[in-house]
C-alpha atoms as a PDB file:
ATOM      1  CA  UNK A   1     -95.421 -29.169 -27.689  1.00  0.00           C
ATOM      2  CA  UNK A   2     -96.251 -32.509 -26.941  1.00  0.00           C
ATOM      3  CA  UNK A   3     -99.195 -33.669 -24.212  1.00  0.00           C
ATOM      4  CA  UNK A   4     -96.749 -35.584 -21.352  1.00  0.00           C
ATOM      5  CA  UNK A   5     -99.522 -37.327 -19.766  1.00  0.00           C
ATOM      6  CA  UNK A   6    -100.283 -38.740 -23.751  1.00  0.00           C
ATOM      7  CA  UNK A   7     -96.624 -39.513 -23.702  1.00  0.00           C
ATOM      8  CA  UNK A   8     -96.544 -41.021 -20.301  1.00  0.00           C
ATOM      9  CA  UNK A   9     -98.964 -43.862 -21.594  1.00  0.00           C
ATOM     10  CA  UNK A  10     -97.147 -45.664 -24.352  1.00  0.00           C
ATOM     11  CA  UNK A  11     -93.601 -45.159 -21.876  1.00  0.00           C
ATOM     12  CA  UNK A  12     -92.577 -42.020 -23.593  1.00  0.00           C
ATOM     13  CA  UNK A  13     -91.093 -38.146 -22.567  1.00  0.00           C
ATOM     14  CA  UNK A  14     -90.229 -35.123 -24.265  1.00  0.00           C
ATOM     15  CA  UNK A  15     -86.573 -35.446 -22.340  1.00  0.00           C
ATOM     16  CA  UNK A  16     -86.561 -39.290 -24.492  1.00  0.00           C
ATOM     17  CA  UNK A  17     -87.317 -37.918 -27.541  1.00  0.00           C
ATOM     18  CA  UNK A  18     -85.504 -35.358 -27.454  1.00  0.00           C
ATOM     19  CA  UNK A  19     -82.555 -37.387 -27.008  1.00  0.00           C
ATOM     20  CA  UNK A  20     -83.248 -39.546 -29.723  1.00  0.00           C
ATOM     21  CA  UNK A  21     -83.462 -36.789 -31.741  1.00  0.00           C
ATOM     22  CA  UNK A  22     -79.713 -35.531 -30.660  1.00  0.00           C
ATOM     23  CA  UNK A  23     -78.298 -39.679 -31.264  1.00  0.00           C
ATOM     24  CA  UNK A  24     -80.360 -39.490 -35.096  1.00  0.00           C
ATOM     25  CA  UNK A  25     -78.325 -35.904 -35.604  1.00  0.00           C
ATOM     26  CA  UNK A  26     -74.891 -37.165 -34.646  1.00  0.00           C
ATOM     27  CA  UNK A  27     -72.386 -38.304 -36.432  1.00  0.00           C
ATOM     28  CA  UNK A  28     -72.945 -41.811 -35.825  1.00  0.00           C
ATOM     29  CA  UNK A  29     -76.623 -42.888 -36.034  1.00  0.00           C
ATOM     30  CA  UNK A  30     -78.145 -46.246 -35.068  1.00  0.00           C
ATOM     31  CA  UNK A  31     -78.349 -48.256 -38.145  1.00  0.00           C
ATOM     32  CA  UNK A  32     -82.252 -49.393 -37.291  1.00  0.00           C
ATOM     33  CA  UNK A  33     -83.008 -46.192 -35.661  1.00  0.00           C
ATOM     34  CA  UNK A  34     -83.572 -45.921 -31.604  1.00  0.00           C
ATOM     35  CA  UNK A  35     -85.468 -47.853 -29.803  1.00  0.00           C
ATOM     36  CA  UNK A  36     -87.872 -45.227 -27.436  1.00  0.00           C
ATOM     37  CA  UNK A  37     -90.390 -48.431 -25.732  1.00  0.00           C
ATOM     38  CA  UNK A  38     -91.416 -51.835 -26.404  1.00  0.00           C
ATOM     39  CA  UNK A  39     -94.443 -54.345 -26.239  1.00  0.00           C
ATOM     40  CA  UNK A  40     -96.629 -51.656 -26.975  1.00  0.00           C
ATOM     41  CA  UNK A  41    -100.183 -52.453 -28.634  1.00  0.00           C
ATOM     42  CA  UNK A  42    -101.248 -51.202 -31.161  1.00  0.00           C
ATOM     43  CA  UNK A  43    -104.470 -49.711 -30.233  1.00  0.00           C
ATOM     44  CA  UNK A  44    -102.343 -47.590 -27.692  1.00  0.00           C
ATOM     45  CA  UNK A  45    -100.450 -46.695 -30.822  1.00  0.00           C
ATOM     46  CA  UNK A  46    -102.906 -45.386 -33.238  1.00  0.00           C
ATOM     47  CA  UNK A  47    -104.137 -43.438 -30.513  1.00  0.00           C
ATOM     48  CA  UNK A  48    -101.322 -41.665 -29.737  1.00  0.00           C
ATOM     49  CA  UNK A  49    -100.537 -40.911 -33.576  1.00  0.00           C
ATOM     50  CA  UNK A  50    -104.138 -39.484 -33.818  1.00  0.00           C
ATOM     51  CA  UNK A  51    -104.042 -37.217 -30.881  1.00  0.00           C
ATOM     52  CA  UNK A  52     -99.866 -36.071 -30.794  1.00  0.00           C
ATOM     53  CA  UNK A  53     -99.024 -35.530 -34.774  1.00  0.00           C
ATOM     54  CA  UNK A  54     -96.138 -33.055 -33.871  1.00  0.00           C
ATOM     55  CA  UNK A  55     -93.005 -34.834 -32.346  1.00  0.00           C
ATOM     56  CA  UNK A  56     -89.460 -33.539 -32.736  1.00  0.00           C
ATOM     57  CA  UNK A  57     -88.302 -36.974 -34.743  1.00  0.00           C
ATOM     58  CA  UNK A  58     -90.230 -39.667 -36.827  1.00  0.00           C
ATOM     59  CA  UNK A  59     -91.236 -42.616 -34.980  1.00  0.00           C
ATOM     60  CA  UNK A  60     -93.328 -46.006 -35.904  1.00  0.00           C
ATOM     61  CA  UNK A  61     -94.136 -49.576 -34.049  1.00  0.00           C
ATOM     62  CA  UNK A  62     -92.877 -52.415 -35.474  1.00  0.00           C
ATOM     63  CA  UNK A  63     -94.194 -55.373 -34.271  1.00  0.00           C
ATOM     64  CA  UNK A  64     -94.851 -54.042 -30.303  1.00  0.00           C
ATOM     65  CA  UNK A  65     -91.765 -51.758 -30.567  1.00  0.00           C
ATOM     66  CA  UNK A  66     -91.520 -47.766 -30.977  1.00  0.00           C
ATOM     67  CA  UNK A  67     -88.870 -46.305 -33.677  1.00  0.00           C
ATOM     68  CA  UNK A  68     -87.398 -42.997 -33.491  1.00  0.00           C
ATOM     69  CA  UNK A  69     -86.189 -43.113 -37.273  1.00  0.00           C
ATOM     70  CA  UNK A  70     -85.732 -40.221 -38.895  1.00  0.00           C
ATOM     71  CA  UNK A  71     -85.523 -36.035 -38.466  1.00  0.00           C
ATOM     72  CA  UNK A  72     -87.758 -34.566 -40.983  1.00  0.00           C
ATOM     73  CA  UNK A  73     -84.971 -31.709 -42.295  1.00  0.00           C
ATOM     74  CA  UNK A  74     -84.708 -29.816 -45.266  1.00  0.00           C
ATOM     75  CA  UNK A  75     -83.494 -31.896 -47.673  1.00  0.00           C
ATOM     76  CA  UNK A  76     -86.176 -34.864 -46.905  1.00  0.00           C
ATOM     77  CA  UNK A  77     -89.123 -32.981 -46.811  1.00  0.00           C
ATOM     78  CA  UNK A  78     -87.990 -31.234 -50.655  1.00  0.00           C
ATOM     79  CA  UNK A  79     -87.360 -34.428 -51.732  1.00  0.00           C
ATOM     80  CA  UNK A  80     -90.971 -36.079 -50.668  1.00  0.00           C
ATOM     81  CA  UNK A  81     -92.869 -32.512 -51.803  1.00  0.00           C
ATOM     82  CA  UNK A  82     -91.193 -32.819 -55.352  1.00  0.00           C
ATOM     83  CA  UNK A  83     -92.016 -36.432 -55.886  1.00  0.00           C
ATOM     84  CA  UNK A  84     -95.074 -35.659 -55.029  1.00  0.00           C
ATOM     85  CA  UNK A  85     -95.160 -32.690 -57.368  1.00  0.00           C
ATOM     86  CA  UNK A  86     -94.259 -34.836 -60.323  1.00  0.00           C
ATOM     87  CA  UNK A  87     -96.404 -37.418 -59.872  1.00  0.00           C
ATOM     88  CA  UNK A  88     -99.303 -35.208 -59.997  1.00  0.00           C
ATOM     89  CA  UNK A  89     -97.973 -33.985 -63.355  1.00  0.00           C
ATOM     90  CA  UNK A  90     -97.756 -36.822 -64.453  1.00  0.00           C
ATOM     91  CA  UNK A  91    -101.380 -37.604 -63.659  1.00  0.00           C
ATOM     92  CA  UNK A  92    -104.621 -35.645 -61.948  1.00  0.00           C
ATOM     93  CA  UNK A  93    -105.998 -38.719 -61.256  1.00  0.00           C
ATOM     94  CA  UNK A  94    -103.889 -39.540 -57.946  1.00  0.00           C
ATOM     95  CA  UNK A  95    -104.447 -38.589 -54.808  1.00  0.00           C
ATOM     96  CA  UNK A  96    -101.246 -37.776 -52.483  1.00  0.00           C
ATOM     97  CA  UNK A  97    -101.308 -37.663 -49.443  1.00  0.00           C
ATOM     98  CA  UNK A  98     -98.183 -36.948 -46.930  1.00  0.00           C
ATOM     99  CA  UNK A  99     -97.495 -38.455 -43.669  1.00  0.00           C
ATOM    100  CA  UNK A 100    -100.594 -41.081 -43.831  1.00  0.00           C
ATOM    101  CA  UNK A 101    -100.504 -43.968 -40.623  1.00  0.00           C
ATOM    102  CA  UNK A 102    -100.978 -47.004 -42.273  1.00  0.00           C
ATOM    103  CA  UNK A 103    -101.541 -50.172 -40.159  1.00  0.00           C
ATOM    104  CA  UNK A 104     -98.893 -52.406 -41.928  1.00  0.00           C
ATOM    105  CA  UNK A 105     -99.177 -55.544 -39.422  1.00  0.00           C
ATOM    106  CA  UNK A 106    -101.085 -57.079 -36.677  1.00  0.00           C
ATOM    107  CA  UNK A 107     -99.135 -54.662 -34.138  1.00  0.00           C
ATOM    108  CA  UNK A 108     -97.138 -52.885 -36.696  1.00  0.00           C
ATOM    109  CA  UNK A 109     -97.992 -48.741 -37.362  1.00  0.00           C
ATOM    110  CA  UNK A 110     -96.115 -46.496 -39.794  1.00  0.00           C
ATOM    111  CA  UNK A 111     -96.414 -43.172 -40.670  1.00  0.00           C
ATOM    112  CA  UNK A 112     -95.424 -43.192 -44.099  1.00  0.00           C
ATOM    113  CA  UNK A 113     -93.839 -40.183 -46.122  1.00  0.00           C
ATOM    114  CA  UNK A 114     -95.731 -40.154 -49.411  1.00  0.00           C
ATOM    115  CA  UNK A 115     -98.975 -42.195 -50.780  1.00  0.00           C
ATOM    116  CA  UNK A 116    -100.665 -42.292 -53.953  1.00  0.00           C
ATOM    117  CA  UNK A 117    -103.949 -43.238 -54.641  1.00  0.00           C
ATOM    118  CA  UNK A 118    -106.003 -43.777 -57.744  1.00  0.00           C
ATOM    119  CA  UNK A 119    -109.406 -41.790 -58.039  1.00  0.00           C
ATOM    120  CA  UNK A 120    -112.716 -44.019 -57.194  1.00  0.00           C
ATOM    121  CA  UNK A 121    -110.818 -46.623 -55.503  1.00  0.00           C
ATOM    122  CA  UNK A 122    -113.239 -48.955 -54.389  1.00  0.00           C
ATOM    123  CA  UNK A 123    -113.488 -48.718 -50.458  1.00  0.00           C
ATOM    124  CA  UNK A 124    -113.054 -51.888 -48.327  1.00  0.00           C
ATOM    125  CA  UNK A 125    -114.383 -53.872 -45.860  1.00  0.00           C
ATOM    126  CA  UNK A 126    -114.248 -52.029 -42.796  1.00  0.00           C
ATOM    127  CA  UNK A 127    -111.522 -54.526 -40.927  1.00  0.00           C
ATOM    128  CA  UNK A 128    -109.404 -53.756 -43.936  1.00  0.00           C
ATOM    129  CA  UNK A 129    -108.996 -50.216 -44.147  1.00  0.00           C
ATOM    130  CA  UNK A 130    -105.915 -48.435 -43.631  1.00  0.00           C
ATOM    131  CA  UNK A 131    -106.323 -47.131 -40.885  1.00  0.00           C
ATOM    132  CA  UNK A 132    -109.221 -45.050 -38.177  1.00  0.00           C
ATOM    133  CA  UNK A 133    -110.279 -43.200 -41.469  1.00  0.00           C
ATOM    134  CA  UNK A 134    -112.105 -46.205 -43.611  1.00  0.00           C
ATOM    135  CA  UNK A 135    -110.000 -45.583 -46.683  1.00  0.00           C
ATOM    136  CA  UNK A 136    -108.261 -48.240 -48.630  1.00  0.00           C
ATOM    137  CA  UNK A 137    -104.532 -48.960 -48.569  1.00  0.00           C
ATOM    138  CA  UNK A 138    -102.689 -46.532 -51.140  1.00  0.00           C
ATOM    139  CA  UNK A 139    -101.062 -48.395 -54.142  1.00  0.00           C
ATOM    140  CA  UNK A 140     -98.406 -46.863 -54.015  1.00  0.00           C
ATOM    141  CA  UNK A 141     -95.936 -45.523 -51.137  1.00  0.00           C
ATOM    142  CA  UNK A 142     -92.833 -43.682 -50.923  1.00  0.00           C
ATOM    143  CA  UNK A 143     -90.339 -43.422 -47.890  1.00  0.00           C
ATOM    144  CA  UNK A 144     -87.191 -41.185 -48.041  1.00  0.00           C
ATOM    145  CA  UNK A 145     -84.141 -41.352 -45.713  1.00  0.00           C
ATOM    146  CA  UNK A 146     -81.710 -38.574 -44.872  1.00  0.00           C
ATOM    147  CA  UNK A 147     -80.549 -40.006 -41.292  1.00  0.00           C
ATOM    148  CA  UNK A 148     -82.874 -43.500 -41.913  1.00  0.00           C
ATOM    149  CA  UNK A 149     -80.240 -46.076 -42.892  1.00  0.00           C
ATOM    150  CA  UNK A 150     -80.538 -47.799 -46.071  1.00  0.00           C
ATOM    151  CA  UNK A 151     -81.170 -50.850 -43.688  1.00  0.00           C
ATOM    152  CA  UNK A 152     -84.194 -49.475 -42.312  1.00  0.00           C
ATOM    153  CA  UNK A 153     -85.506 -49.058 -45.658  1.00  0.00           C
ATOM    154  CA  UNK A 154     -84.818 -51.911 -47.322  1.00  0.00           C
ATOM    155  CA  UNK A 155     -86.420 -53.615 -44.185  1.00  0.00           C
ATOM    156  CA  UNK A 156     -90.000 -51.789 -44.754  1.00  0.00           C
ATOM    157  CA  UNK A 157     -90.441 -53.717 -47.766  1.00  0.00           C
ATOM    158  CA  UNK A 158     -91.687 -56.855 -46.148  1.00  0.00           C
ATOM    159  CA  UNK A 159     -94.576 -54.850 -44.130  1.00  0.00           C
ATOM    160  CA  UNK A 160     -95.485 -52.449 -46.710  1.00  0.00           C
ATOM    161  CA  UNK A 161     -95.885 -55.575 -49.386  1.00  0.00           C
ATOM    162  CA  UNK A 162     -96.876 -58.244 -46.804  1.00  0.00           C
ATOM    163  CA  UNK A 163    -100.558 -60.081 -47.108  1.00  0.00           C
ATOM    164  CA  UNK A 164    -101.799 -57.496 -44.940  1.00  0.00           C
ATOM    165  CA  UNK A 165    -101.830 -54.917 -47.218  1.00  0.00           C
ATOM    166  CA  UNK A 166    -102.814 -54.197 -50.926  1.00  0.00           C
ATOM    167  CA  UNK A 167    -100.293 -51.747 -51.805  1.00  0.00           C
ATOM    168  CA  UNK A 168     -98.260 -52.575 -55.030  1.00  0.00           C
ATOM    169  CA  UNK A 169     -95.210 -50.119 -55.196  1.00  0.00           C
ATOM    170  CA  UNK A 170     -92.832 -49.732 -52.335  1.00  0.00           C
ATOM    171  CA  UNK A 171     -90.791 -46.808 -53.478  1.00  0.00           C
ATOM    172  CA  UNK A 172     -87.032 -45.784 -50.873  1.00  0.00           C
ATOM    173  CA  UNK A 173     -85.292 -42.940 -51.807  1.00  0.00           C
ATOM    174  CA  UNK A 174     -81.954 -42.584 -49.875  1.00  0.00           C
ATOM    175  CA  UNK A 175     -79.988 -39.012 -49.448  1.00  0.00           C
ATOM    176  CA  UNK A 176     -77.080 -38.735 -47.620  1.00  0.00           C
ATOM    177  CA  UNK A 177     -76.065 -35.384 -45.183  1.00  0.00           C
ATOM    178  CA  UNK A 178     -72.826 -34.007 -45.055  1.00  0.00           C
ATOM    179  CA  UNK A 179     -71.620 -32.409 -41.966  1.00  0.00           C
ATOM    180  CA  UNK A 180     -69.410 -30.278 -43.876  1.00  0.00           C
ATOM    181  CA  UNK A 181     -70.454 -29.123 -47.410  1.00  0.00           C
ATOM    182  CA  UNK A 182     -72.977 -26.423 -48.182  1.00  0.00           C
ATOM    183  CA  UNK A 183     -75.995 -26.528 -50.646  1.00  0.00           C
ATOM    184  CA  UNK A 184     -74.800 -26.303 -54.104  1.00  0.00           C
ATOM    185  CA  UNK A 185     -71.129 -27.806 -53.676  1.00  0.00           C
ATOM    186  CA  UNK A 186     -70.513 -30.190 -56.374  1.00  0.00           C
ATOM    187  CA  UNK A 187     -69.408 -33.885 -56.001  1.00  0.00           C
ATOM    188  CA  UNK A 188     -70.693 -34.590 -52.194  1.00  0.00           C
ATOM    189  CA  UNK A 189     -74.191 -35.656 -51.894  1.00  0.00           C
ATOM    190  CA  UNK A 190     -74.633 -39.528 -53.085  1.00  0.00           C
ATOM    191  CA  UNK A 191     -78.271 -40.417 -53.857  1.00  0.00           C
ATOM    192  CA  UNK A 192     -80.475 -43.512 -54.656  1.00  0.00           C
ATOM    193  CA  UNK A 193     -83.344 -44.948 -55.366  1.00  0.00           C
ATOM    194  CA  UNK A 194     -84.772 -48.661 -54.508  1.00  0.00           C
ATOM    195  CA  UNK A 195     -88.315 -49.523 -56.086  1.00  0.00           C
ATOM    196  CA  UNK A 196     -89.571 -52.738 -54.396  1.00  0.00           C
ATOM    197  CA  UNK A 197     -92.620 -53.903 -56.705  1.00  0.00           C
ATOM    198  CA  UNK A 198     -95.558 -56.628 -55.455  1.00  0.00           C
ATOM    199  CA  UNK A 199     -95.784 -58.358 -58.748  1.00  0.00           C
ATOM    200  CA  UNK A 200     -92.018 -59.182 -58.333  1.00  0.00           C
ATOM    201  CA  UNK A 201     -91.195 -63.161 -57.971  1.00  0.00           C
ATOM    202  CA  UNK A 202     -88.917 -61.226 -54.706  1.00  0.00           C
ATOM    203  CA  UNK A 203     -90.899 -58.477 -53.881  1.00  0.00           C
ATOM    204  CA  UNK A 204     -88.552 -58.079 -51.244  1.00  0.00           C
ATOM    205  CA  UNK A 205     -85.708 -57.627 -52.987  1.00  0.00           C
ATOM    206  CA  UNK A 206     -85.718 -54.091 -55.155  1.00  0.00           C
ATOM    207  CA  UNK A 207     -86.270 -54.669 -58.902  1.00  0.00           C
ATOM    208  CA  UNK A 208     -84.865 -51.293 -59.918  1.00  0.00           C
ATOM    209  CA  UNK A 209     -81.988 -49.567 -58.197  1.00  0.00           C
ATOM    210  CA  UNK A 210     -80.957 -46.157 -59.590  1.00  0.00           C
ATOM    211  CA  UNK A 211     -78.127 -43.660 -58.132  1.00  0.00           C
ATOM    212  CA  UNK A 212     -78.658 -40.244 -58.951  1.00  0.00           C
ATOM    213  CA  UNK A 213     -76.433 -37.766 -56.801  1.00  0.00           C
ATOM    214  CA  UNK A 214     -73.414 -36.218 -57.905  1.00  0.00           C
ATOM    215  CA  UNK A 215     -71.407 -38.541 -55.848  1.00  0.00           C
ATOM    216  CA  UNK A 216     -70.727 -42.318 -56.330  1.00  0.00           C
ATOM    217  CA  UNK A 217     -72.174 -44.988 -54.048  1.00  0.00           C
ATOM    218  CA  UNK A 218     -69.788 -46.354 -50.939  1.00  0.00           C
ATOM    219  CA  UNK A 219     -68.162 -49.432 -52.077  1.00  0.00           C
ATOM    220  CA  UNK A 220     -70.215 -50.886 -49.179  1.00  0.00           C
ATOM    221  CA  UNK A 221     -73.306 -49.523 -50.173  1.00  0.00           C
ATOM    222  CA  UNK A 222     -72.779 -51.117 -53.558  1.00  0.00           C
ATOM    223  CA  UNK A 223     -71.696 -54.421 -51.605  1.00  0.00           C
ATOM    224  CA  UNK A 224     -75.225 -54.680 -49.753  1.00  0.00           C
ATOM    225  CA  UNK A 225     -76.895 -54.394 -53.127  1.00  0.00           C
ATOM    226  CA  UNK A 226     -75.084 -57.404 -54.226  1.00  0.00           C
ATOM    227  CA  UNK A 227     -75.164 -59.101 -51.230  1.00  0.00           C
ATOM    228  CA  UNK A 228     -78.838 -58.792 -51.275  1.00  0.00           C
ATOM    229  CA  UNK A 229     -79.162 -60.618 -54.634  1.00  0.00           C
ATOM    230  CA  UNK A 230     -80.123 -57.425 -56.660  1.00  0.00           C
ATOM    231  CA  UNK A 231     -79.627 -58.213 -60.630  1.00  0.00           C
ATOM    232  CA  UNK A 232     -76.130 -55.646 -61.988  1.00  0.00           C
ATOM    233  CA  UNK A 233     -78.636 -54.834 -65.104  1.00  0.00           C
ATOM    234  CA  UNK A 234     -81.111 -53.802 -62.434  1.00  0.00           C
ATOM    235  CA  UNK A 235     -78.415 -51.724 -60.639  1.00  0.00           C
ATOM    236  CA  UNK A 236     -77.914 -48.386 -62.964  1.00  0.00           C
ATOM    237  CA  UNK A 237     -76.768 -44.819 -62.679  1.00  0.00           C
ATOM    238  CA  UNK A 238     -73.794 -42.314 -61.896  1.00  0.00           C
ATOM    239  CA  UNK A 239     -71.030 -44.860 -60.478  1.00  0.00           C
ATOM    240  CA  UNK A 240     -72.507 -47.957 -62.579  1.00  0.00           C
ATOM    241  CA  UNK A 241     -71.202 -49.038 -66.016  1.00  0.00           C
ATOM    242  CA  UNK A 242     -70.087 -46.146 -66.907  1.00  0.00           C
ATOM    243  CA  UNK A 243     -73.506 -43.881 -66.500  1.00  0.00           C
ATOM    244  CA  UNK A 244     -73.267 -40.388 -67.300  1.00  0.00           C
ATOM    245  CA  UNK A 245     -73.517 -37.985 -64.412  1.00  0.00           C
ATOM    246  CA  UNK A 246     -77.090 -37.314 -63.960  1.00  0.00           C
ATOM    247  CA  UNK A 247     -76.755 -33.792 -64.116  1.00  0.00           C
ATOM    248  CA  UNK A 248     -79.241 -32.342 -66.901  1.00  0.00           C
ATOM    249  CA  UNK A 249     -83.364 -33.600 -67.066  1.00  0.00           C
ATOM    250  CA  UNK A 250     -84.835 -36.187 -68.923  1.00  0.00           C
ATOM    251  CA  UNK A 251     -81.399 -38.056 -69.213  1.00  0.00           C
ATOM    252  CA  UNK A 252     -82.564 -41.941 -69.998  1.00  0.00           C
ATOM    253  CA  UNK A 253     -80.726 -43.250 -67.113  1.00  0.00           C
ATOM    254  CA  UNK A 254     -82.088 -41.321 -64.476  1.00  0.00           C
ATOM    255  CA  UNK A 255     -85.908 -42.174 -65.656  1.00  0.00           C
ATOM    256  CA  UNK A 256     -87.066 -44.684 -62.900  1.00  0.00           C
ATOM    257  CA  UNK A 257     -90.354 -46.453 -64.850  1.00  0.00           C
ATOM    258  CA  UNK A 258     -93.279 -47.282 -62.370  1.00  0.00           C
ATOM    259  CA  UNK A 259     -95.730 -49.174 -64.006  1.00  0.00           C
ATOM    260  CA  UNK A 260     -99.242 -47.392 -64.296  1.00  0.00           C
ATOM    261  CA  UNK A 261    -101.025 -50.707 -64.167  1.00  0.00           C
ATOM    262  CA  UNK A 262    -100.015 -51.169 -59.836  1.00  0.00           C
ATOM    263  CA  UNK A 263    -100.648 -47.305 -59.381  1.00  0.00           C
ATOM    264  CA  UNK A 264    -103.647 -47.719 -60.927  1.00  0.00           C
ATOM    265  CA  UNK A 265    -104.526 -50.846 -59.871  1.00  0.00           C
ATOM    266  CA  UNK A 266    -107.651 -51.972 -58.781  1.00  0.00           C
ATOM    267  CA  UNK A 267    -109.322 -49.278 -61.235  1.00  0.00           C
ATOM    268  CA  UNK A 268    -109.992 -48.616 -65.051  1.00  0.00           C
ATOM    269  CA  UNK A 269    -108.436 -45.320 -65.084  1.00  0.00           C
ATOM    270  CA  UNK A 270    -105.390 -45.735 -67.203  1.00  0.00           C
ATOM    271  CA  UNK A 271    -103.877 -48.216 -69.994  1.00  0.00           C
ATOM    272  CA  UNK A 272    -101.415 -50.863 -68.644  1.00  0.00           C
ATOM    273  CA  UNK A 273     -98.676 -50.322 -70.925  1.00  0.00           C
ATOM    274  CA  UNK A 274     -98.017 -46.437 -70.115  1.00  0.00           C
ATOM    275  CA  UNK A 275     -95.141 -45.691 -67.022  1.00  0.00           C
ATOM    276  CA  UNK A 276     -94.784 -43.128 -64.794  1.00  0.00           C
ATOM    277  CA  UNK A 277     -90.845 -41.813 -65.876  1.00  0.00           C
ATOM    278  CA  UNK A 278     -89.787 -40.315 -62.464  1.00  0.00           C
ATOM    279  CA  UNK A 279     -87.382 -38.151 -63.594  1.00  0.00           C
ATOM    280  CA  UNK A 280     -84.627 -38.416 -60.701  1.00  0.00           C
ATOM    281  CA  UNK A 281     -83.135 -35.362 -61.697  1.00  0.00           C
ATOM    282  CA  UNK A 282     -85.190 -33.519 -60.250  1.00  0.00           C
ATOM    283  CA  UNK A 283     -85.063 -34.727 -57.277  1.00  0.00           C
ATOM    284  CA  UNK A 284     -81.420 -33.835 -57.391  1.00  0.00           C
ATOM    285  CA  UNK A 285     -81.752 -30.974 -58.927  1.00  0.00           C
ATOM    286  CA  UNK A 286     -84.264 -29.111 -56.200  1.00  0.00           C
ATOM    287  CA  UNK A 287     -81.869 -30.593 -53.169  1.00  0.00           C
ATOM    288  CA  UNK A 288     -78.009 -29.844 -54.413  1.00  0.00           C
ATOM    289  CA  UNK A 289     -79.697 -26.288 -55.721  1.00  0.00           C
ATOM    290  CA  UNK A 290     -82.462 -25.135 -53.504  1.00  0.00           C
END
């Protein structure tokens, strides 16, 4: 249960969130999420992140503005937990960490799914941690949406890879419910992943687009891509010249590369020319058959 009087001071109430919550469950939710107070500092913020972690939907500021985003239900949190899973498989020498605030702008505060960190990454300047706790920015974060629009996520990018931070790797994974199918059911649950990467010429723009659910993408899913500029060679997967369905592990198709280099950056721990494969199979796999 929430503190009301900790609400009260950033123009918040359990009977507001709680109806965001009902508008980000119904059929038909806000494309940029709902929009719970505005010119809010950020100092007022942080505060309230730090002393009111449980709230019945995700929220952030962006630039003065509170978010109600996203629902944290089943299928989000197993796909965030197995990312994490296999990125620690891949390597012991990244730290995770889930839900970490991360100041992203001069009064801009998310709460971000899924960071990585390399081991002995050298701390910063105080004015340039990542937030309250004196730690650096993570290299590396991931964001998935099960009611966040792809919208939303695309328009992340620009914070998480502005000048304000270090972070390299801006990694969107997009699920879509179904109001009607059960786990398991076969052919209803399109899936994709955008990997937006600093070292890009457009680090804005996603250099590797994958879809890996057992469904094809909405024709006007596939039109934003293109709209957006994205590359067709950088566009892949189940729906997409004539991919296989990604319906077995290590399938080439389904391997999204991160470079080891940016998750390692800024220490000597690894060689630059090794990836991290995520295998996006499994990602599938553990949602479609809990």
């Amino acid at each position: 249960m929430t503190n009301s009087s900790t609400l009260s001071e950033i123009g918040l109430s359990q009977e507001l969130l709680v109806s965001a919550r009902n508008s980000l469950l119904g059929q038909d939710p806000p494309e940029r999420g709902v929009i719970l107070a505005e010119n809010i500092s950020l100092e007022s913020f942080q505060n309230f992140c730090e002393t009111e972690p449980k709230l019945p939907v995700k929220i952030r500021l962006v630039n003065g503005t509170i978010v109600a985003y996203e629902v944290t239900l089943t299928p989000h949190g197993s796909a965030v937990c197995n990312v994490s899973g296999l990125a620690y498989d891949w390597s012991k020498q990244l730290l995770g960490a889930f839900a970490e605030d991360l100041i992203v702008g001069p009064n801009s505060y998310f709460i971000a799914d899924l960071t990585f960190r390399p081991r002995r990454l050298p701390p910063p300047p105080p004015d340039q941690a990542c937030n309250s706790s004196g730690y650096a920015y993570p290299n590396m974060v991931v964001e998935v949406g099960y009611i966040e629009s792809i919208q939303s996520l695309h328009e992340l990018a620009p914070f998480y890879l502005s000048q304000y931070t270090t972070i390299t790797i801006y990694l969107a994974i997009k699920l879509y419910p179904s109001h009607t199918h059960q786990p398991g059911e076969p052919g209803v649950s399109p899936m994709f992943a955008m990997l937006y990467q600093r070292t890009s010429q457009t680090p804005y723009i996603p250099t590797r687009i994958i879809s890996f659910g057992d469904a094809p993408l909405h024709n006007s899913t596939v039109d934003f891509f293109i709209n957006m500029g994205v590359p067709s060679a950088n566009f892949t997967g189940f729906g997409r010249h004539g991919a296989p369905p990604c319906n077995a592990p290590n399938l080439p198709v389904y391997q999204l590369p991160i470079p080891a280099d940016e998750i390692f950056h800024r220490t000597p721990s690894i060689l630059p020319d090794i990836v991290f494969n995520l295998d996006l199979w499994e990602v599938l796999d553990r949602i479609i058959n809990p």
